[in-house]
Protein backbone atom coordinates (compact mmCIF):
# COMPACT_ATOMS: atom_id res chain seq x y z
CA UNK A 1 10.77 18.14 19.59
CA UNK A 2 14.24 16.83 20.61
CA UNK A 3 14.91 13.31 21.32
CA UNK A 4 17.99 11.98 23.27
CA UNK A 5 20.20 10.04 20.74
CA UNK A 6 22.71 7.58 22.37
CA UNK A 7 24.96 4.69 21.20
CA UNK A 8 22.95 1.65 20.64
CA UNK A 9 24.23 -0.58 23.02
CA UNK A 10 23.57 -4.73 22.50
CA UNK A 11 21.41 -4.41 25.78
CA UNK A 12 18.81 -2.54 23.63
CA UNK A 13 18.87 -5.53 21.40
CA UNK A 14 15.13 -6.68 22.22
CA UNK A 15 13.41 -2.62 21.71
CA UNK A 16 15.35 -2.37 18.57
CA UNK A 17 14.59 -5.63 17.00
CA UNK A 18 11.14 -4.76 17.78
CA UNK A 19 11.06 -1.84 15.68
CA UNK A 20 12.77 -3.26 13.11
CA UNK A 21 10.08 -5.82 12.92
CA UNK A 22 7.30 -3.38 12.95
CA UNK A 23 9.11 -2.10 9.33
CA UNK A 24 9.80 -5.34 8.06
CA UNK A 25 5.47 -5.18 8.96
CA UNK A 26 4.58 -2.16 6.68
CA UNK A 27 6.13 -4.36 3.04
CA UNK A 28 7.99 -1.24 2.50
CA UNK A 29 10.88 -1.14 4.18
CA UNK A 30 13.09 -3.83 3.47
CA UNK A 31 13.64 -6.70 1.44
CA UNK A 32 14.47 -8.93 4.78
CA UNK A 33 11.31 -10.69 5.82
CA UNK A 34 12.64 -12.33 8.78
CA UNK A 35 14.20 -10.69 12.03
CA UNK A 36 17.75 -11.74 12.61
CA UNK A 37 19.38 -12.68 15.84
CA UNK A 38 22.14 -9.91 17.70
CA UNK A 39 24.81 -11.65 15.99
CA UNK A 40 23.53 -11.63 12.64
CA UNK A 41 22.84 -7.68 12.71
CA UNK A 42 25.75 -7.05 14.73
CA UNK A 43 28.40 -8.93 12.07
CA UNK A 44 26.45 -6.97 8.88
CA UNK A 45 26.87 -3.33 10.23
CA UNK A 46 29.59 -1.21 11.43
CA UNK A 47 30.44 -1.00 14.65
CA UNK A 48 30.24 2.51 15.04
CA UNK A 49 27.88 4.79 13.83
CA UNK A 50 24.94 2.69 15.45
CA UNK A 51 22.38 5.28 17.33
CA UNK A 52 19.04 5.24 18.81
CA UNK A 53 16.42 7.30 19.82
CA UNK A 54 14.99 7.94 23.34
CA UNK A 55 12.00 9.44 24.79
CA UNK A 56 11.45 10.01 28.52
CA UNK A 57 8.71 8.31 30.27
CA UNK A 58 6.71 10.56 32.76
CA UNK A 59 8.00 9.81 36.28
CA UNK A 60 4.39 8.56 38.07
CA UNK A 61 6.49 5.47 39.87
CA UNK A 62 5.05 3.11 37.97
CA UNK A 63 7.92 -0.04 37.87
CA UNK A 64 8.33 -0.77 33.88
CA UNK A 65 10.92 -3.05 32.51
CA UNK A 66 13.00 -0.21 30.14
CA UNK A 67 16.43 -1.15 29.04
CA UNK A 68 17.42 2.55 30.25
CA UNK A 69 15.49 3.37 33.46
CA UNK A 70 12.70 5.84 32.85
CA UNK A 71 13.25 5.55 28.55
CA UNK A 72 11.68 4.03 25.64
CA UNK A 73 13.49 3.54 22.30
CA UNK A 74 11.29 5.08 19.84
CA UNK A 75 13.50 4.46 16.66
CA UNK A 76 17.14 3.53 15.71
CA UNK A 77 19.83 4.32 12.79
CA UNK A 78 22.97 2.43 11.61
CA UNK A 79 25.48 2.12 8.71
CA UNK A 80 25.95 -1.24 6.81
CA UNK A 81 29.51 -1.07 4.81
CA UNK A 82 28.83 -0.44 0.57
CA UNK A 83 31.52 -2.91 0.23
CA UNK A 84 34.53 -4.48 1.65
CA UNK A 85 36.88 -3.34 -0.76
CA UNK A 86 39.73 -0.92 0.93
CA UNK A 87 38.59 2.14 -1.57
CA UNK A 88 34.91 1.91 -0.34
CA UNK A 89 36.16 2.49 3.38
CA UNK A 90 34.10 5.70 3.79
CA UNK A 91 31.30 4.72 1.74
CA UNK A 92 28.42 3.23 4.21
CA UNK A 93 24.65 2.10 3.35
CA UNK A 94 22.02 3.98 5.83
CA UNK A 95 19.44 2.34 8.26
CA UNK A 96 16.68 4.25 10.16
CA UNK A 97 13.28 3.21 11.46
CA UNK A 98 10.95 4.31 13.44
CA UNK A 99 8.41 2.56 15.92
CA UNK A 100 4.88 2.92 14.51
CA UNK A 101 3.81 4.90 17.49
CA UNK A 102 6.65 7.47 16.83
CA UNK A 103 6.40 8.26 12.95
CA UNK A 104 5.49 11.85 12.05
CA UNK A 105 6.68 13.08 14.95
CA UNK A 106 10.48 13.77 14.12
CA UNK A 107 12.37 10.93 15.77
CA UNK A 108 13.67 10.03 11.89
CA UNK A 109 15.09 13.62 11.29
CA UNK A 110 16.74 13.42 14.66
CA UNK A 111 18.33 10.22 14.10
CA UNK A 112 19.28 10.80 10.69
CA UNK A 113 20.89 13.73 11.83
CA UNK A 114 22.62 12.83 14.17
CA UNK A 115 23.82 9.62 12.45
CA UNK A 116 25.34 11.97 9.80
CA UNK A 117 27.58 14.09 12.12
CA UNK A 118 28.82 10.69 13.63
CA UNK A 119 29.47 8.92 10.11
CA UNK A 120 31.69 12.27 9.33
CA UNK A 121 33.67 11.87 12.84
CA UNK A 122 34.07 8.29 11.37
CA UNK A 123 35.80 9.41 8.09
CA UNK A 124 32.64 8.38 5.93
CA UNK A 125 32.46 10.29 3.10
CA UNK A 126 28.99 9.34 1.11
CA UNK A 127 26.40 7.96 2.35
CA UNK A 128 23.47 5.61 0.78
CA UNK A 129 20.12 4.45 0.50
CA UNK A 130 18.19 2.29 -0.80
CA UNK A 131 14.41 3.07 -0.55
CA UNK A 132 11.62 1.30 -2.33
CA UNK A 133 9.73 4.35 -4.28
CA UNK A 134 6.76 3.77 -2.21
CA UNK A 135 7.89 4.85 1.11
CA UNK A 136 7.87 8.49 0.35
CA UNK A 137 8.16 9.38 4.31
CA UNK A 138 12.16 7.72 3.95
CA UNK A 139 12.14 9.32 0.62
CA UNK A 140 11.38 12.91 1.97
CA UNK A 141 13.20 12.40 5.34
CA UNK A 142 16.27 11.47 3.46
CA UNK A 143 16.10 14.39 1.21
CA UNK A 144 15.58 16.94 4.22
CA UNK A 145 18.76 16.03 5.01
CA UNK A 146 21.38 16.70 2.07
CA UNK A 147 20.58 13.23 -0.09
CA UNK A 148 19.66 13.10 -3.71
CA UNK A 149 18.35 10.50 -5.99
CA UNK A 150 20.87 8.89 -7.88
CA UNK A 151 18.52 6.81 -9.87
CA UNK A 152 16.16 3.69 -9.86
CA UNK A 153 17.19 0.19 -9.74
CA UNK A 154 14.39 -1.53 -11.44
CA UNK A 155 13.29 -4.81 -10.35
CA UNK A 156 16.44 -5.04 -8.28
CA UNK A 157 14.98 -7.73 -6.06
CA UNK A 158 11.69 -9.79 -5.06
CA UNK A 159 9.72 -9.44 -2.02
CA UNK A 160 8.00 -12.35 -1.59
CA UNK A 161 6.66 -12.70 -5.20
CA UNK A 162 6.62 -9.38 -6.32
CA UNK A 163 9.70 -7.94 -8.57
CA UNK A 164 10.56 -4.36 -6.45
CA UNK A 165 12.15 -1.23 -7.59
CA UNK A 166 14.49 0.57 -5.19
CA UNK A 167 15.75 4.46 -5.37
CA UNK A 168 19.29 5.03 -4.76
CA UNK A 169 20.25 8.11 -2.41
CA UNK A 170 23.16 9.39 -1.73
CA UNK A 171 24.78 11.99 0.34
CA UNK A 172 28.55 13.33 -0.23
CA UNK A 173 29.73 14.98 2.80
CA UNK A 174 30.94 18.36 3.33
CA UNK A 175 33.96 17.66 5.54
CA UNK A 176 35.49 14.78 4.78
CA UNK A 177 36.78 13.26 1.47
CA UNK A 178 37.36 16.56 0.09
């Protein structure tokens, strides 16, 4: 299936942050165990290259309260900067989740995608991810998509009290940086 992927706009703040939350949920998507505000997010990833995921609601004229008339956000992707040294410019860190109702069904592949082409309009160049080894559905998404494992970075950090590994992805475009 196909999903509509627009510009995530600050409107769809609330949906997103929602999702984001459901992942912070599962203990295997992040290290961040608390949600942050719009300003917060917004100052710690680029400003372009920020996507989400729609799917159409049936029209029965029911009223709902959707950020985008008869839409839902069902998942979102972004790019965080590697670093904020000049040479790094086209080197960007990779974001995508899924609501819990949506996994399995796509949405990720389409995102990722699409959040791909857009980083290469952008000038980015290689693309990362870090992925604790136990989420093998961002493992295998990633992969479907061009990225290879780099290595491990053992005990890199602790969630909560627990020392975590993380994989380290990459993707080297194609088309730019050559």
């Amino acid at each position: 299936m196909t999903y509509p992927i627009l510009p995530m706009l600050p409107g769809l703040w609330p949906a997103v942050r929602e999702i984001y939350r459901e992942g912070i949920a599962t203990g295997n998507a992040t290290f961040e165990v608390e949600l942050p505000d719009w300003e917060k997010w917004d100052s710690n990833h680029r400003k372009t290259c920020r996507l989400v995921a729609l799917e159409p609601f049936p029209d029965d004229g029911v009223d709902r309260l959707i950020p985008l008339g008869n839409f839902r956000v069902l998942g979102w992707a972004a790019l965080s900067p590697a670093s904020t040294r000049r040479v790094y410019a086209g080197v960007a860190e990779v974001s995508v989740y899924v609501a819990a109702a949506a996994r399995g069904k796509g949405v990720g592949k389409s995102l990722l995608k699409a959040l791909i082409q857009e980083s290469e309009v952008k000038g980015v160049w290689t693309l990362q991810a870090g992925i604790f080894p136990e989420n093998s559905a961002s493992i295998s998404l990633h992969k479907s998509c061009g990225f290879r494992k780099v290595g491990v970075r053992r005990r890199i950090g602790k969630l909560g009290d627990t020392w975590r590994d993380v994989l380290l992805l990459e993707r080297r475009s194609t088309t730019v940086g050559k």
